[in-house]
Protein backbone atom coordinates (compact mmCIF):
# COMPACT_ATOMS: atom_id res chain seq x y z
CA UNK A 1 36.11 -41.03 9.91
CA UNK A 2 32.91 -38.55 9.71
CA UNK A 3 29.83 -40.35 7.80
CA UNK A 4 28.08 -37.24 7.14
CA UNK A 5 28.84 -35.72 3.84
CA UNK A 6 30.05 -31.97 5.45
CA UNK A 7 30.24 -31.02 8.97
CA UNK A 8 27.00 -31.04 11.18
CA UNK A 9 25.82 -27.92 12.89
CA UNK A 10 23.81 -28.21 16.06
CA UNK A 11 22.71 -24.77 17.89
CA UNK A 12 21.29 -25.23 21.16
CA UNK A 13 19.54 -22.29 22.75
CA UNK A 14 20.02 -21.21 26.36
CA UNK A 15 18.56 -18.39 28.10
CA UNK A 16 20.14 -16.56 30.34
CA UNK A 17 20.39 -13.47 32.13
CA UNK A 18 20.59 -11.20 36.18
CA UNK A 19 18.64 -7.99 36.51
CA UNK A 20 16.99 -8.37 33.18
CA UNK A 21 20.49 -8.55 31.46
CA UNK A 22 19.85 -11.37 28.98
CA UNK A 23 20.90 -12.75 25.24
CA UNK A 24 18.38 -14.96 23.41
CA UNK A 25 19.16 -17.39 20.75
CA UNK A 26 16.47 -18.64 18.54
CA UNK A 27 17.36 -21.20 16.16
CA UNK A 28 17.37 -24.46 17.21
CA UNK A 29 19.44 -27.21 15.20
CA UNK A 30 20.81 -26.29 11.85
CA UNK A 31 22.74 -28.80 9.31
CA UNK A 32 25.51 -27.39 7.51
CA UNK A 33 28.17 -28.66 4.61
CA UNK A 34 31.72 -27.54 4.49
CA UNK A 35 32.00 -24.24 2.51
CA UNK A 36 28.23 -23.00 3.47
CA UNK A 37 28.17 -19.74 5.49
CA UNK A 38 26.81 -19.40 9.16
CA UNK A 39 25.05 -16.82 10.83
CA UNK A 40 23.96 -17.44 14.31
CA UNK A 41 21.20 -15.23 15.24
CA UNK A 42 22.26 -13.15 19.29
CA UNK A 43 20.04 -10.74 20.78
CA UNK A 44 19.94 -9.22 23.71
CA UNK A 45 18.28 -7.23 26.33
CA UNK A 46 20.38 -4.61 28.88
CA UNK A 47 19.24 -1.77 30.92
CA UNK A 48 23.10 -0.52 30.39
CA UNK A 49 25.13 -0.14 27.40
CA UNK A 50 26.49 -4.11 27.74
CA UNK A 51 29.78 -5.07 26.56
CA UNK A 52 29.33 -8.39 24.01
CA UNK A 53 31.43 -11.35 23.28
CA UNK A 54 31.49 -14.64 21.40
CA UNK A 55 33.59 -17.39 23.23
CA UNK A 56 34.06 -20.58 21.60
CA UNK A 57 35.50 -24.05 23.13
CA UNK A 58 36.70 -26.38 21.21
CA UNK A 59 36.74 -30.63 22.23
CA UNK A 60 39.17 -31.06 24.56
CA UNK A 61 40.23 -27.91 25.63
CA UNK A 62 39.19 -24.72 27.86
CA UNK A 63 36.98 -21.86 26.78
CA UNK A 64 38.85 -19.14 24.67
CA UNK A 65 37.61 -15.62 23.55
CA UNK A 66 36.66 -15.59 20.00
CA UNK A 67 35.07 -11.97 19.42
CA UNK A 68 34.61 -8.58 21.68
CA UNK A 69 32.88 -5.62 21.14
CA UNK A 70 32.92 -2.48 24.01
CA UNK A 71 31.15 -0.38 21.64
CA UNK A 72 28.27 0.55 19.60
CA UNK A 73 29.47 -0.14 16.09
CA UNK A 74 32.44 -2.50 16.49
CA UNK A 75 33.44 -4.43 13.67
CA UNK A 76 35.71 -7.83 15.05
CA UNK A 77 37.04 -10.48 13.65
CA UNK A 78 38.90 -13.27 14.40
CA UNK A 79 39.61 -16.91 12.75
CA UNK A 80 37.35 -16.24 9.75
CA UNK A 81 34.52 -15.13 12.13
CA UNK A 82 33.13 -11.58 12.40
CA UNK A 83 29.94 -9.96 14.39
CA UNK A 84 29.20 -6.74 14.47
CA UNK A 85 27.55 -4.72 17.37
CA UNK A 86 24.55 -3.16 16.37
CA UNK A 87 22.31 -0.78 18.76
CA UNK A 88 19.21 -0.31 16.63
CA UNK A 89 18.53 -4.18 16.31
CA UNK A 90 20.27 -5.12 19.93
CA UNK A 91 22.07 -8.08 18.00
CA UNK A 92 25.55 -9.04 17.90
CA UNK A 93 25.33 -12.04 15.35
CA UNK A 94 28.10 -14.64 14.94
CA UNK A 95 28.73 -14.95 10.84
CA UNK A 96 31.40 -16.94 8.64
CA UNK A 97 31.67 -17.40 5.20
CA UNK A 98 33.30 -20.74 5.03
CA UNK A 99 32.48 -23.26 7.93
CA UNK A 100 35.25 -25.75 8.11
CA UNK A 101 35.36 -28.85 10.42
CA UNK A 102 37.75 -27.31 12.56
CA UNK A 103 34.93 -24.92 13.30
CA UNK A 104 33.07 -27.53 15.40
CA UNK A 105 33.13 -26.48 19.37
CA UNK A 106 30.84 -24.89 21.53
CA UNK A 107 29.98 -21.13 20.80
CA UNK A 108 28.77 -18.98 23.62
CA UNK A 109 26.99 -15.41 22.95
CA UNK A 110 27.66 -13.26 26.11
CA UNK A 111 26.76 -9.69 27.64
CA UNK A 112 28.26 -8.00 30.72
CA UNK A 113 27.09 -4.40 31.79
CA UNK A 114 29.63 -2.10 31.96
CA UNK A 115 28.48 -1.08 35.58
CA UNK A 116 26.95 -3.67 37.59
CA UNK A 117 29.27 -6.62 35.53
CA UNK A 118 26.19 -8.98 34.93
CA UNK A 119 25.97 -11.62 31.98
CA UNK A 120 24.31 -13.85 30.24
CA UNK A 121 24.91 -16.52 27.80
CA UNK A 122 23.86 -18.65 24.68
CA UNK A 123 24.76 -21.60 23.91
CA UNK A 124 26.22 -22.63 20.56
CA UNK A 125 27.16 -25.93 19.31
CA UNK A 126 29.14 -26.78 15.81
């Protein structure tokens, strides 16, 4: 049984990045209730025009695609979860209305150039 009144939110940042490829995330630990929307914060830095993805892994099992973008634009979604891929502000930010317990896991922001198939990564933790 979970003594905290909601779930806890921990975000753990990571840098990454080859050939000044990178995604940054900035927050640090955030606590968050059941019902309170999340946005966490990825930015990143390419020389190309970088594909972007969210994975997520929850306890116990392997790492699983959550969100993909190929394109300037794109609008995804998946289990409640949507980022959008935005040139002007380089960001591709991980948002969800309603957090839920289930939504605890690892979250991992990730880039990979279209031509030379770099990446980096943030780390995410719910």
């Amino acid at each position: 049984m979970n003594s905290f009144p909601g779930s806890v939110i921990a975000l753990f940042l990571m840098f990454g990045g080859i050939n000044g490829d990178s995604v940054v995330q900035t927050e640090g630990q955030v606590l968050l209730s059941e019902g309170d929307s999340l946005i966490v914060n990825c930015s990143y830095e390419s020389t190309q025009y970088p594909s972007l993805f969210w994975y997520v892994q929850y306890p116990g099992e392997g790492l699983q695609l959550l969100l993909k973008a190929m394109k300037f634009n794109d609008k995804e979604s998946n289990k409640g979860f949507e980022a959008t891929y935005h040139k002007e502000t380089t960001s591709f930010h991980l948002e969800k209305d309603s957090v839920q317990e289930s939504d605890s896991a690892v979250y991992f922001c990730a880039l990979s150039d279209t031509v030379t198939g770099t990446a980096g990564e943030a780390e995410h933790k719910l």
